[in-house]
PDB file of N, CA and C in Angstrom:
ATOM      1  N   UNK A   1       0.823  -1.187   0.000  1.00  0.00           N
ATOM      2  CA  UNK A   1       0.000   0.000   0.000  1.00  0.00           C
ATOM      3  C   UNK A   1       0.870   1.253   0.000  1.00  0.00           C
ATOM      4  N   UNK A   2       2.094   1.059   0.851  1.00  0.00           N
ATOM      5  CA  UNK A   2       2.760   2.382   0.379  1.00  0.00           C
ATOM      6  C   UNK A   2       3.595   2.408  -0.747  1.00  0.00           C
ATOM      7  N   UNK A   3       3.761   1.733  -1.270  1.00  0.00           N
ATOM      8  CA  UNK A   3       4.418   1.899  -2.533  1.00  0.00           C
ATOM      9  C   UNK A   3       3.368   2.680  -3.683  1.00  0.00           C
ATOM     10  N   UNK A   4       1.488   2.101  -3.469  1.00  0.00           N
ATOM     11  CA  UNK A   4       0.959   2.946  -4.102  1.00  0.00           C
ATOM     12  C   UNK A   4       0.654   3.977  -3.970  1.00  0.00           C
ATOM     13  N   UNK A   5       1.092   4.655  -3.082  1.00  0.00           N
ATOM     14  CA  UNK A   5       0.929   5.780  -2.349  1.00  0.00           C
ATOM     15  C   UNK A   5       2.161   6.501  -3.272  1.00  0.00           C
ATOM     16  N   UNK A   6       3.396   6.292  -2.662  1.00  0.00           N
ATOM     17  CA  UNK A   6       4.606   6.663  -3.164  1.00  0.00           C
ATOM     18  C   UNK A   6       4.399   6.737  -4.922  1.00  0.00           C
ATOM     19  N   UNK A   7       3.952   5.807  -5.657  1.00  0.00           N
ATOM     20  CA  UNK A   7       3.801   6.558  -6.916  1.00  0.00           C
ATOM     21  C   UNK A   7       2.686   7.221  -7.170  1.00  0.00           C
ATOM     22  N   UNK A   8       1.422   7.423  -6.243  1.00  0.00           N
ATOM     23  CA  UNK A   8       0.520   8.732  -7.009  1.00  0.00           C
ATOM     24  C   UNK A   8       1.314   9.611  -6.279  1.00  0.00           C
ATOM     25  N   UNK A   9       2.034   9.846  -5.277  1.00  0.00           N
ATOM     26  CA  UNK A   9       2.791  11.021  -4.780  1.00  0.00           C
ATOM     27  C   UNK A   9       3.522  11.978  -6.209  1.00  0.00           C
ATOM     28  N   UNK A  10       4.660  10.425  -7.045  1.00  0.00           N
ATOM     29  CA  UNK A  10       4.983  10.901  -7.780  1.00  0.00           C
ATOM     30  C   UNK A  10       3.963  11.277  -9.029  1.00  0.00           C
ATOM     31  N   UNK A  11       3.127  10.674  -9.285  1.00  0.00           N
ATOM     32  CA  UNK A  11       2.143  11.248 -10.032  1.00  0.00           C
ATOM     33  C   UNK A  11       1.839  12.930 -10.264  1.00  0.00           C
ATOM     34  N   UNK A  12       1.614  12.837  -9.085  1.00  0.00           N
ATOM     35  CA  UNK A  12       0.966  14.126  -8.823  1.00  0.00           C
ATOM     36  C   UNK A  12       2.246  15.294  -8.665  1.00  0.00           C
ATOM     37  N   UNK A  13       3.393  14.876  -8.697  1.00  0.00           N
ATOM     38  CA  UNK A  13       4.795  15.563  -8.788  1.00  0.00           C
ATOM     39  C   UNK A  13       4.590  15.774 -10.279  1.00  0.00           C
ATOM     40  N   UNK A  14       4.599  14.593 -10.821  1.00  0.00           N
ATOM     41  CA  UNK A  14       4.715  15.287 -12.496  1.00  0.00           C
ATOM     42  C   UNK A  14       3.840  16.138 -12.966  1.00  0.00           C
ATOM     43  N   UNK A  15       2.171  16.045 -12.589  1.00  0.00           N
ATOM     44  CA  UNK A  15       1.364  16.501 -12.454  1.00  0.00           C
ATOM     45  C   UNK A  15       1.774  18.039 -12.382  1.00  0.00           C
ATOM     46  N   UNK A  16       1.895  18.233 -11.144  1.00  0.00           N
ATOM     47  CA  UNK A  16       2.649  19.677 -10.538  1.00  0.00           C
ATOM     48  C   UNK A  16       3.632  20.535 -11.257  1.00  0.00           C
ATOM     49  N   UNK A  17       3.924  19.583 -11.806  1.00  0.00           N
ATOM     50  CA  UNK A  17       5.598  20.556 -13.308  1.00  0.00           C
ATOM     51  C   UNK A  17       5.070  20.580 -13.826  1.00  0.00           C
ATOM     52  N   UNK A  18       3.499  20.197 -14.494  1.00  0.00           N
ATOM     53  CA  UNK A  18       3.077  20.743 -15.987  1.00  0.00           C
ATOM     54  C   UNK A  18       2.315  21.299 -15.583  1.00  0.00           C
ATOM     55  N   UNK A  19       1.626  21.457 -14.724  1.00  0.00           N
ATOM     56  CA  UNK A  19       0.493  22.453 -13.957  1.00  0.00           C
ATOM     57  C   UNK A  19       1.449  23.747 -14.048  1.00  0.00           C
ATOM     58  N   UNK A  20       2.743  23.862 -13.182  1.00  0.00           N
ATOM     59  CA  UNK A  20       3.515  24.916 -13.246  1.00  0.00           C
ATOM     60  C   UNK A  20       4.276  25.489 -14.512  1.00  0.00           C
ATOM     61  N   UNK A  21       4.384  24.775 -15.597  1.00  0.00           N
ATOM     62  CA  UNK A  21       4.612  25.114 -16.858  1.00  0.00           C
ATOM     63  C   UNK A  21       3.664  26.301 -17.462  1.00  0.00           C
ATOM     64  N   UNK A  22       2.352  25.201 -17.326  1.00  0.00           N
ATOM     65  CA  UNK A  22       1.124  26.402 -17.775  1.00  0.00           C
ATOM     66  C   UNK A  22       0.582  27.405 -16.823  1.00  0.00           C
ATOM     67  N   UNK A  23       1.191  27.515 -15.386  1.00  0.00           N
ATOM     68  CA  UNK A  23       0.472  28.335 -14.300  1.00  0.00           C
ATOM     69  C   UNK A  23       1.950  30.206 -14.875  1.00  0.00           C
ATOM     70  N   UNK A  24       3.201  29.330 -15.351  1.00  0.00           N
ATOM     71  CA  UNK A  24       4.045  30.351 -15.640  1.00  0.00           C
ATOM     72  C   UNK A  24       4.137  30.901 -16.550  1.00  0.00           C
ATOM     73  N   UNK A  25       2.975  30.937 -17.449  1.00  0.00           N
ATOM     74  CA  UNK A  25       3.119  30.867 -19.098  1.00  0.00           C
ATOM     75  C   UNK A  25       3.322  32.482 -19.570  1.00  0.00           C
ATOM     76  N   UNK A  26       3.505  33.610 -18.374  1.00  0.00           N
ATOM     77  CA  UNK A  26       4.315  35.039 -18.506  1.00  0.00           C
ATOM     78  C   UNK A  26       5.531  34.947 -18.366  1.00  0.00           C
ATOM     79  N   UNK A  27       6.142  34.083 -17.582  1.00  0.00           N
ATOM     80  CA  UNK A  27       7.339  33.672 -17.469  1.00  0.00           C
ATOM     81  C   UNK A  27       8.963  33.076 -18.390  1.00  0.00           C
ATOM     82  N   UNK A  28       9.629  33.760 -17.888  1.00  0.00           N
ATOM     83  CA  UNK A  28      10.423  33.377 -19.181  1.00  0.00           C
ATOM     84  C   UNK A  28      10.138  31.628 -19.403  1.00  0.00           C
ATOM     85  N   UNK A  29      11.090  31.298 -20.564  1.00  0.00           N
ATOM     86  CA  UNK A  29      10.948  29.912 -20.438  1.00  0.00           C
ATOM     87  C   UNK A  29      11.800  28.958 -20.140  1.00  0.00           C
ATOM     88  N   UNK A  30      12.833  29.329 -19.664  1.00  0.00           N
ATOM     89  CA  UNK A  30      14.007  28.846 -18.763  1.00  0.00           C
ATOM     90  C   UNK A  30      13.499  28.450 -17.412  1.00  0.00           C
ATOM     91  N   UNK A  31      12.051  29.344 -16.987  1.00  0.00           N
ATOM     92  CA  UNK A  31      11.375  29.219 -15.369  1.00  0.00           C
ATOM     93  C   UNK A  31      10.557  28.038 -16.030  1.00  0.00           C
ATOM     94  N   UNK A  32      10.144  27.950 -16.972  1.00  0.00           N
ATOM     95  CA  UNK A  32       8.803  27.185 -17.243  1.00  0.00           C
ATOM     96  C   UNK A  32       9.149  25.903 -17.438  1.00  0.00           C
ATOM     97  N   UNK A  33      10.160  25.724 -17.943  1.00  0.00           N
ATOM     98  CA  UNK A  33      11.002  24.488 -18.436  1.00  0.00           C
ATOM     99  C   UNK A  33      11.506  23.639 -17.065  1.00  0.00           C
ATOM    100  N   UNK A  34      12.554  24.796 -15.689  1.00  0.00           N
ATOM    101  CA  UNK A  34      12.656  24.154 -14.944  1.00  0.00           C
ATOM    102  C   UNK A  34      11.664  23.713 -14.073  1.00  0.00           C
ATOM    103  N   UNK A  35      10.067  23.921 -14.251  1.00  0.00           N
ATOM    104  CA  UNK A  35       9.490  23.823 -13.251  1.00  0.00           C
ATOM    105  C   UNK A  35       8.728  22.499 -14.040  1.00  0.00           C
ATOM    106  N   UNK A  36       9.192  21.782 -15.107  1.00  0.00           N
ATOM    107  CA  UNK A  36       8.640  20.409 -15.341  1.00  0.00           C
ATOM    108  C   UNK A  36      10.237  19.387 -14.812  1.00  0.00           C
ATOM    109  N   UNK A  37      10.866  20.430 -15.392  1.00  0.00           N
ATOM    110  CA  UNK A  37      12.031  19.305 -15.123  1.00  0.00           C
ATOM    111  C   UNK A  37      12.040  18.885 -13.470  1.00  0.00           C
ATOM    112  N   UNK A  38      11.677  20.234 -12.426  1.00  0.00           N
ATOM    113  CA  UNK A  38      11.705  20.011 -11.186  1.00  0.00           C
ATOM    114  C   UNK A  38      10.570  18.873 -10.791  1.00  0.00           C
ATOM    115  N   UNK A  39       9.608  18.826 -11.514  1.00  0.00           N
ATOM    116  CA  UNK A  39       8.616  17.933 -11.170  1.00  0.00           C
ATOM    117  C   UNK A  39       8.686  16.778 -11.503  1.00  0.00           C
ATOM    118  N   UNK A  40       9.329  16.311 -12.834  1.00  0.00           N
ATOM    119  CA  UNK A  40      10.293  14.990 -13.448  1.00  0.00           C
ATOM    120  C   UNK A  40      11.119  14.665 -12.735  1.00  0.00           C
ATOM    121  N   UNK A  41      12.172  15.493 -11.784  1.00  0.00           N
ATOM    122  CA  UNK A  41      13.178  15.016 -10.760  1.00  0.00           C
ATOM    123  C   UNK A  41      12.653  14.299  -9.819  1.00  0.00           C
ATOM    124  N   UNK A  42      12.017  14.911  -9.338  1.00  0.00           N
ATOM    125  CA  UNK A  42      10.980  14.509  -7.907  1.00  0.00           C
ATOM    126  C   UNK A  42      10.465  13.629  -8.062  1.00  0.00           C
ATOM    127  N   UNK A  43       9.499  13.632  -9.051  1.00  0.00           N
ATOM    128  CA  UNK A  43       8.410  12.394  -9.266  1.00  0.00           C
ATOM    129  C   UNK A  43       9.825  10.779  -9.375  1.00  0.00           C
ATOM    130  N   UNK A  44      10.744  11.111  -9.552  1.00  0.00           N
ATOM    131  CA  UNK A  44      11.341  10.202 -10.532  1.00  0.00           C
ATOM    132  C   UNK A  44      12.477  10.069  -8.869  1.00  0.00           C
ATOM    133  N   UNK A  45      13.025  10.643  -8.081  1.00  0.00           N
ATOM    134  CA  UNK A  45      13.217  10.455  -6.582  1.00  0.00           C
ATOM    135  C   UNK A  45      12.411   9.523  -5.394  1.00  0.00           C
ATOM    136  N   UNK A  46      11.104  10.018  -5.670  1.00  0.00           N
ATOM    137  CA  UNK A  46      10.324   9.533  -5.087  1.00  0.00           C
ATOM    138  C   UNK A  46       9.408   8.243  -5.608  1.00  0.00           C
ATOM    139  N   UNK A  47       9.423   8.144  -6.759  1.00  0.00           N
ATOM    140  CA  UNK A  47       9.034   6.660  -7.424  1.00  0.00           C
ATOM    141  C   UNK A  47      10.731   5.770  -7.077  1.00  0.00           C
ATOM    142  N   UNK A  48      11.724   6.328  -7.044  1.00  0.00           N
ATOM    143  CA  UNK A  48      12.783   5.292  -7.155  1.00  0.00           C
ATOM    144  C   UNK A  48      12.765   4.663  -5.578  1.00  0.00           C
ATOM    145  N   UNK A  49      11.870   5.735  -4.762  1.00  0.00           N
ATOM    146  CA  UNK A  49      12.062   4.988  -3.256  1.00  0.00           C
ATOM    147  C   UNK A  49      10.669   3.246  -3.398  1.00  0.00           C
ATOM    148  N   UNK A  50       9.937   3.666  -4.166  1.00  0.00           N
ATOM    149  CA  UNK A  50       9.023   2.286  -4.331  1.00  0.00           C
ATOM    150  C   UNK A  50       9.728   1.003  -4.832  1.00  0.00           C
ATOM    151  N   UNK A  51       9.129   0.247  -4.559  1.00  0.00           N
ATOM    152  CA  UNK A  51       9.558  -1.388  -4.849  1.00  0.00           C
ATOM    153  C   UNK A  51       9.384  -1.035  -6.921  1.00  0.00           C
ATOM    154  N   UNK A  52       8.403  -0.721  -7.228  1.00  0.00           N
ATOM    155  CA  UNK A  52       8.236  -0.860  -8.169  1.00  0.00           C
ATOM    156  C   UNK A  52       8.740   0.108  -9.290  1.00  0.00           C
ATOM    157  N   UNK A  53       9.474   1.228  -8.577  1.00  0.00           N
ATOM    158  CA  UNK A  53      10.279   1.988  -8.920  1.00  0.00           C
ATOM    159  C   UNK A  53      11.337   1.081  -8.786  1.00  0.00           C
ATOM    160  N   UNK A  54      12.248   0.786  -8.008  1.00  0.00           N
ATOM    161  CA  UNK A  54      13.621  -0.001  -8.300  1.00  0.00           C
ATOM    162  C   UNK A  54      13.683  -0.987  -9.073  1.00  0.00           C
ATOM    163  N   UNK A  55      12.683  -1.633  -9.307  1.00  0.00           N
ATOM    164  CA  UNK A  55      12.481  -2.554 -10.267  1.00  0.00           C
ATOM    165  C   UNK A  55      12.662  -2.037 -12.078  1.00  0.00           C
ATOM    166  N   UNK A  56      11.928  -1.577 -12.115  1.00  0.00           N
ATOM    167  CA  UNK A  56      12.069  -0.105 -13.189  1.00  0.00           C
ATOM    168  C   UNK A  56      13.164   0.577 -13.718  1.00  0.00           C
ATOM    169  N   UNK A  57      13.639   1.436 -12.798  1.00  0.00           N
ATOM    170  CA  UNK A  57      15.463   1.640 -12.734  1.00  0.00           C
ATOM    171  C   UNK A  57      16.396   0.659 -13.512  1.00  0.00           C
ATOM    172  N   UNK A  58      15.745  -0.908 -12.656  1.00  0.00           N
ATOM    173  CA  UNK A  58      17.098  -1.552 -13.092  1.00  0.00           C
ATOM    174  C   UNK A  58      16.582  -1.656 -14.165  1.00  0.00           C
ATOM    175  N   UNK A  59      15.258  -2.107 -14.289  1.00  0.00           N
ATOM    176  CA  UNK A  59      14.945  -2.481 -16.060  1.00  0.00           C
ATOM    177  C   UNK A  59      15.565  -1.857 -16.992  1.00  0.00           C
ATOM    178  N   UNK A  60      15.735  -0.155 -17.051  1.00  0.00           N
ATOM    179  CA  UNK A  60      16.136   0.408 -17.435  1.00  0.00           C
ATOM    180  C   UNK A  60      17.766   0.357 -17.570  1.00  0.00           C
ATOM    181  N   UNK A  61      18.344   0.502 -15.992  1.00  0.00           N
ATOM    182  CA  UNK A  61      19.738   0.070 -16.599  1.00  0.00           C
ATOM    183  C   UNK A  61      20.523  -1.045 -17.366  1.00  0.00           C
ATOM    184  N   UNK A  62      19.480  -2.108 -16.821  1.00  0.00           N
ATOM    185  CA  UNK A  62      20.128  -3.460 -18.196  1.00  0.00           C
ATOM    186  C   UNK A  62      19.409  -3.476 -19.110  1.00  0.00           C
ATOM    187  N   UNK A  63      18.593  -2.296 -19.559  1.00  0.00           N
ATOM    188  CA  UNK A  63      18.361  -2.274 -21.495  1.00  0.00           C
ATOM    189  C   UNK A  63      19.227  -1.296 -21.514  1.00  0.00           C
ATOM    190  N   UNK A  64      19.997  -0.371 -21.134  1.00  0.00           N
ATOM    191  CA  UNK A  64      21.353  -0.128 -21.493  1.00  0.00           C
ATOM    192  C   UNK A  64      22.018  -0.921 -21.854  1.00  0.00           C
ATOM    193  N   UNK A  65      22.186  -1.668 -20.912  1.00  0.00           N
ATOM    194  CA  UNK A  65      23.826  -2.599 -20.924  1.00  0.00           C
ATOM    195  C   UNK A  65      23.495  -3.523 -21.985  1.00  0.00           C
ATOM    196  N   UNK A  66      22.017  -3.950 -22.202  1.00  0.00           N
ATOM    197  CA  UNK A  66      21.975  -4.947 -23.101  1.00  0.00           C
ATOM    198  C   UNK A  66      22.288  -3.941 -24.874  1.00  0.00           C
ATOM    199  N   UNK A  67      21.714  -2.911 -24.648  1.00  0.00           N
ATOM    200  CA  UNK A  67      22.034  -2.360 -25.838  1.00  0.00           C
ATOM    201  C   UNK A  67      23.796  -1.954 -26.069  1.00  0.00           C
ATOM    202  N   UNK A  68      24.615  -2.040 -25.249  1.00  0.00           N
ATOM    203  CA  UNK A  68      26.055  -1.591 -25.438  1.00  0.00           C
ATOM    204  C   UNK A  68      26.122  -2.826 -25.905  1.00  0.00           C
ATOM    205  N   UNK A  69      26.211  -4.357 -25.537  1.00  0.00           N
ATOM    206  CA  UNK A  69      26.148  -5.756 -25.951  1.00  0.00           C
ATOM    207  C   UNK A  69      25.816  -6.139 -27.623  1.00  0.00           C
ATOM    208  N   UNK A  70      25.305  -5.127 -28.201  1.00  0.00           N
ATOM    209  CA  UNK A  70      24.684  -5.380 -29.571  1.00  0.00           C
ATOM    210  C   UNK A  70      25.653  -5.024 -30.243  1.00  0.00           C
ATOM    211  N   UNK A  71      25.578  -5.977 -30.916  1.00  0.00           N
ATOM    212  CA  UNK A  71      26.780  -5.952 -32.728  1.00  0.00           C
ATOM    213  C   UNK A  71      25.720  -5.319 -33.598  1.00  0.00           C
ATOM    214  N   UNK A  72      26.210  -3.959 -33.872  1.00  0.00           N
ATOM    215  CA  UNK A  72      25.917  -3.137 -34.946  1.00  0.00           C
ATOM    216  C   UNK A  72      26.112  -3.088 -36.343  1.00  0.00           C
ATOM    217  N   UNK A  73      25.563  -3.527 -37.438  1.00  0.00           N
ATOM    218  CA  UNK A  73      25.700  -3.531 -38.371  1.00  0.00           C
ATOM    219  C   UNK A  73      26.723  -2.523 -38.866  1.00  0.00           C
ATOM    220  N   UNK A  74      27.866  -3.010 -39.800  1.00  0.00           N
ATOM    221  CA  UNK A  74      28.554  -1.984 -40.325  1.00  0.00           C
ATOM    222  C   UNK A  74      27.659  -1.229 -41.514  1.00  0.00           C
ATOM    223  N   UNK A  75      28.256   0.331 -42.523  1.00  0.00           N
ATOM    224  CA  UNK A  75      28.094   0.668 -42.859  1.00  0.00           C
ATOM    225  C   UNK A  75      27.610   0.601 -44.208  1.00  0.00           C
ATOM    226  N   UNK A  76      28.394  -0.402 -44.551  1.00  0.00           N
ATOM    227  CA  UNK A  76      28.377  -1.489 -45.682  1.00  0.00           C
ATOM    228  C   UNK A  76      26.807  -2.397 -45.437  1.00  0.00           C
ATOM    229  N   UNK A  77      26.813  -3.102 -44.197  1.00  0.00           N
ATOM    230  CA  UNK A  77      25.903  -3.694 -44.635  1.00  0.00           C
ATOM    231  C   UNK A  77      24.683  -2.829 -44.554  1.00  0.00           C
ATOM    232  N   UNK A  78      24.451  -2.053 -43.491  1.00  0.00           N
ATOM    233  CA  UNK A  78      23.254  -1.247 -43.794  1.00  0.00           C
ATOM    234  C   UNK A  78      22.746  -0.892 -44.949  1.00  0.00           C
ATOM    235  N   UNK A  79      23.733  -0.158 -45.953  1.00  0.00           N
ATOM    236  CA  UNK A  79      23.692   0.204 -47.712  1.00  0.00           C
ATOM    237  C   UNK A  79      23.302  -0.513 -48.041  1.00  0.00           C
ATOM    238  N   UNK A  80      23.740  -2.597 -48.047  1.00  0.00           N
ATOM    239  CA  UNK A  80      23.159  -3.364 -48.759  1.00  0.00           C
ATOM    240  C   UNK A  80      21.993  -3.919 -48.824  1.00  0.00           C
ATOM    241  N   UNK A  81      21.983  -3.593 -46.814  1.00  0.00           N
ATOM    242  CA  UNK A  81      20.170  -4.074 -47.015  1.00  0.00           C
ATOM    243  C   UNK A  81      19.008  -3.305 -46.945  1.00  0.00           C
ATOM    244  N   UNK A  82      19.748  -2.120 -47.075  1.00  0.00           N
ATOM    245  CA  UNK A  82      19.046  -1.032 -47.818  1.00  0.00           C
ATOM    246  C   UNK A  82      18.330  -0.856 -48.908  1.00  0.00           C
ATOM    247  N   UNK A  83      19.557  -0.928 -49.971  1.00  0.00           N
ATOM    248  CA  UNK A  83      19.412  -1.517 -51.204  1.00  0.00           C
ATOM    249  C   UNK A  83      18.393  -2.234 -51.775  1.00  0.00           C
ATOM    250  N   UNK A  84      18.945  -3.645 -51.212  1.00  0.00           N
ATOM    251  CA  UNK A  84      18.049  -4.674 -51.333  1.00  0.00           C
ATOM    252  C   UNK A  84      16.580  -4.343 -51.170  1.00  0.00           C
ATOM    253  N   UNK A  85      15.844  -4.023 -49.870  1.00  0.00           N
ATOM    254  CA  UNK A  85      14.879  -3.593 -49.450  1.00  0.00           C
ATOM    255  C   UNK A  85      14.210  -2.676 -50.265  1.00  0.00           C
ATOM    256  N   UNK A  86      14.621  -1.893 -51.145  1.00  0.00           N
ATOM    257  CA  UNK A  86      14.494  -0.594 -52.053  1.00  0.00           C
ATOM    258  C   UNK A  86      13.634  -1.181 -53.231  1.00  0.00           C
ATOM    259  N   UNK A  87      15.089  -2.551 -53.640  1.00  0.00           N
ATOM    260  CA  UNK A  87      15.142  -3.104 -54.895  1.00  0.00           C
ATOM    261  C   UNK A  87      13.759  -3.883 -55.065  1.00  0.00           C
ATOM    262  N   UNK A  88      13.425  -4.288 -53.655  1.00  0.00           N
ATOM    263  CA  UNK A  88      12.503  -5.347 -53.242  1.00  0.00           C
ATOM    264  C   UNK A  88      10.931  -4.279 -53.302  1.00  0.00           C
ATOM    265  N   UNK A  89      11.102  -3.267 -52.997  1.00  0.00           N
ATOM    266  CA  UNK A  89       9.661  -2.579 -53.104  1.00  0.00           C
ATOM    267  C   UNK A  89       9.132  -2.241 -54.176  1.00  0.00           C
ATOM    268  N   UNK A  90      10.383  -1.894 -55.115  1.00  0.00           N
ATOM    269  CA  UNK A  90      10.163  -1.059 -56.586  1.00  0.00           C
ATOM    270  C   UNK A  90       9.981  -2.480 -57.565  1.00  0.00           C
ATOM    271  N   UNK A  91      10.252  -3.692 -57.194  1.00  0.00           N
ATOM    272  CA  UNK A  91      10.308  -4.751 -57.978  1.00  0.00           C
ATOM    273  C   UNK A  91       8.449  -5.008 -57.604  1.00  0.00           C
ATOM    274  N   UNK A  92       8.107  -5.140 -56.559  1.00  0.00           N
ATOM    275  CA  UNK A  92       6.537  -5.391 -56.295  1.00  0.00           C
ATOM    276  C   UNK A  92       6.033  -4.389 -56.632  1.00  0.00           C
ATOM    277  N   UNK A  93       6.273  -3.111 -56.580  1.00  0.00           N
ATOM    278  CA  UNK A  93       5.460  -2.030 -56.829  1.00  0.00           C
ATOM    279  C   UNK A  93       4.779  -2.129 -58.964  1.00  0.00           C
ATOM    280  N   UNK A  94       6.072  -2.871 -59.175  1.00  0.00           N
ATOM    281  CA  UNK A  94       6.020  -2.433 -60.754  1.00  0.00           C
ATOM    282  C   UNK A  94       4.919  -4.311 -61.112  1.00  0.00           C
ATOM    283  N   UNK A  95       5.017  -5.102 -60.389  1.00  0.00           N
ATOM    284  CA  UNK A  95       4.501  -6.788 -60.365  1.00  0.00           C
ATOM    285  C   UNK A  95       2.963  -6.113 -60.116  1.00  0.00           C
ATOM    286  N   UNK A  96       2.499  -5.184 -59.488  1.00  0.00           N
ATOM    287  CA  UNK A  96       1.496  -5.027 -58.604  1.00  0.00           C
ATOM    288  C   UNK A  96       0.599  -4.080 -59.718  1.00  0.00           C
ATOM    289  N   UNK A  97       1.669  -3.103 -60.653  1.00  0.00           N
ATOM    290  CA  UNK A  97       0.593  -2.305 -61.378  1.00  0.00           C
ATOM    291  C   UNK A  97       0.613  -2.758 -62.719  1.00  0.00           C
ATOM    292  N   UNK A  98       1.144  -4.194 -63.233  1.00  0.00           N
ATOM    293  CA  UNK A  98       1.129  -4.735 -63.930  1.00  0.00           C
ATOM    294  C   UNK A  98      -0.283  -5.623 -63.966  1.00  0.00           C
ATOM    295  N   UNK A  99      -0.204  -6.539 -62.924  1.00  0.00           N
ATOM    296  CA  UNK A  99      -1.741  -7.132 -62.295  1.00  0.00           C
ATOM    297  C   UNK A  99      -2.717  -6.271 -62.592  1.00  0.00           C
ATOM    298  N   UNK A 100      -2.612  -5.180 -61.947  1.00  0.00           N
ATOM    299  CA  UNK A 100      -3.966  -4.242 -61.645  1.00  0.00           C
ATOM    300  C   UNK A 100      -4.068  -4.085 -63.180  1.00  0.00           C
ATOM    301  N   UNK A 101      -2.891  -3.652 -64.136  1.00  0.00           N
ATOM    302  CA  UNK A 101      -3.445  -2.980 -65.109  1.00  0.00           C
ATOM    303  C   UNK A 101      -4.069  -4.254 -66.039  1.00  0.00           C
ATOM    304  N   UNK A 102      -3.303  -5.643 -66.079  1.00  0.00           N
ATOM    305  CA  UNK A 102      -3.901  -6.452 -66.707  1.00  0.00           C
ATOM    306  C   UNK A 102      -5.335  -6.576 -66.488  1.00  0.00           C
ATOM    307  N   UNK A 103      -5.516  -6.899 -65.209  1.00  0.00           N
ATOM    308  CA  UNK A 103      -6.822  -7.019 -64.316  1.00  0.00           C
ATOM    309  C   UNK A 103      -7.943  -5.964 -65.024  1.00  0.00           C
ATOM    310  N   UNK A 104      -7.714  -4.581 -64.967  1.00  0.00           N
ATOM    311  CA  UNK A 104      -8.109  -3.654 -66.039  1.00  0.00           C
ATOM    312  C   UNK A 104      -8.815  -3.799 -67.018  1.00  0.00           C
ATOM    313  N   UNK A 105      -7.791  -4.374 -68.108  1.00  0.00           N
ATOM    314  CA  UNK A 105      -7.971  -4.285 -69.547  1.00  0.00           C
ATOM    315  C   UNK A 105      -9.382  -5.951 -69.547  1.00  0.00           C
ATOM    316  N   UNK A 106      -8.612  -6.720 -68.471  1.00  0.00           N
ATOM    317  CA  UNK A 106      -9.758  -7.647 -68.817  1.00  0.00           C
ATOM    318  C   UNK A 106     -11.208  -7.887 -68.660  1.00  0.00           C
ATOM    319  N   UNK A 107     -11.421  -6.522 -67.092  1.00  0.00           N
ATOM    320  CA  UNK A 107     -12.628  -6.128 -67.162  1.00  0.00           C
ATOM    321  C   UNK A 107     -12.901  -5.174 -67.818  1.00  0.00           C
ATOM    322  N   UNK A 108     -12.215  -4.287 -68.540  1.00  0.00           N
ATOM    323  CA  UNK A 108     -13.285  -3.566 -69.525  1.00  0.00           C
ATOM    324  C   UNK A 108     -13.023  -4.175 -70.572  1.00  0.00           C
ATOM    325  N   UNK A 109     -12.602  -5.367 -71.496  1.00  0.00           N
ATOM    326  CA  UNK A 109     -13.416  -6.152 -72.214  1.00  0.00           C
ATOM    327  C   UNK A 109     -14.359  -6.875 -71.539  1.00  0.00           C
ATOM    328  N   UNK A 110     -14.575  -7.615 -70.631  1.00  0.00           N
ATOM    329  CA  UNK A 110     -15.786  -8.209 -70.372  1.00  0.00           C
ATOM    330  C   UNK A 110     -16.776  -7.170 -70.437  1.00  0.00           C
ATOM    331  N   UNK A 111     -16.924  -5.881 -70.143  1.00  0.00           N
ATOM    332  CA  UNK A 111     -17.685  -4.569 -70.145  1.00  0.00           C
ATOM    333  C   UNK A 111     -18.169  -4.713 -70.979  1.00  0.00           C
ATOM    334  N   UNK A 112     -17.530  -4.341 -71.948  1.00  0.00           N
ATOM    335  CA  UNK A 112     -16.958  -4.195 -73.820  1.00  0.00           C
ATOM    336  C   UNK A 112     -16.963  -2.953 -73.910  1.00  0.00           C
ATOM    337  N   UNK A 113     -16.261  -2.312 -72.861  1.00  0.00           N
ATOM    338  CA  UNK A 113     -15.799  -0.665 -73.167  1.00  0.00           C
ATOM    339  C   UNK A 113     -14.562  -0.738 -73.885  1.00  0.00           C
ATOM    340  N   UNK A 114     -13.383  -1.780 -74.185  1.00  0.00           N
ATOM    341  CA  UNK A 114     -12.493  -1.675 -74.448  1.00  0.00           C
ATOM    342  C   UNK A 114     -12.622  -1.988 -76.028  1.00  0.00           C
ATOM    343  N   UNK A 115     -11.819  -1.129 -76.958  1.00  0.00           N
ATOM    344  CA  UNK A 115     -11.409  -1.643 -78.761  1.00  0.00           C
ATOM    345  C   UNK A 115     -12.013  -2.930 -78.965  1.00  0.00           C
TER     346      UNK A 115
END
């Protein structure tokens, strides 16, 4: 129960920075800006004290780590399956208005709008 507590707390923190965004809207926007970011800090302090906040966190830090772990395609291959992919749309695109147009010509002879 207090953990759900602890995140509408933060709720209502984030809540509070965009409330204060639009409550400052004479304000330069350096004030307006820090007063979401202040409410993103907080909310994001006070969710990390919940169970389900630390859980979260880490989620977050090992889809980092899992993303540093990834073999990145070189430059080369990106181009090729680029390429390919390109080659592959414009090859169906041209299969596709070939059909349609055959498809076409054969219903407007069955019509007999066609020569």
């Amino acid at each position: 129960m207090l953990d759900k507590i602890k995140l509408l707390v933060a709720l209502l923190l984030v809540a509070s920075g965009i409330t204060g965004y639009y409550y400052l809207q004479n304000s330069p926007s350096v004030l307006r800006l820090l007063s979401v970011l202040a409410g993103l800090l907080l909310a994001a302090g006070v969710a990390w004290t919940s169970a389900p906040g630390r859980r979260f966190f880490a989620f977050g830090r090992d889809s980092v780590a899992e993303a540093k772990r990834v073999v990145w395609p070189t430059r080369k291959e990106t181009l090729q399956t680029t390429a390919i992919v390109i080659a592959f749309a414009v090859t169906m695109a041209l299969f596709l208005w070939a059909v349609d147009a055959s498809l076409m010509v054969v219903v407007n002879k069955i019509m007999g709008r066609g020569e």
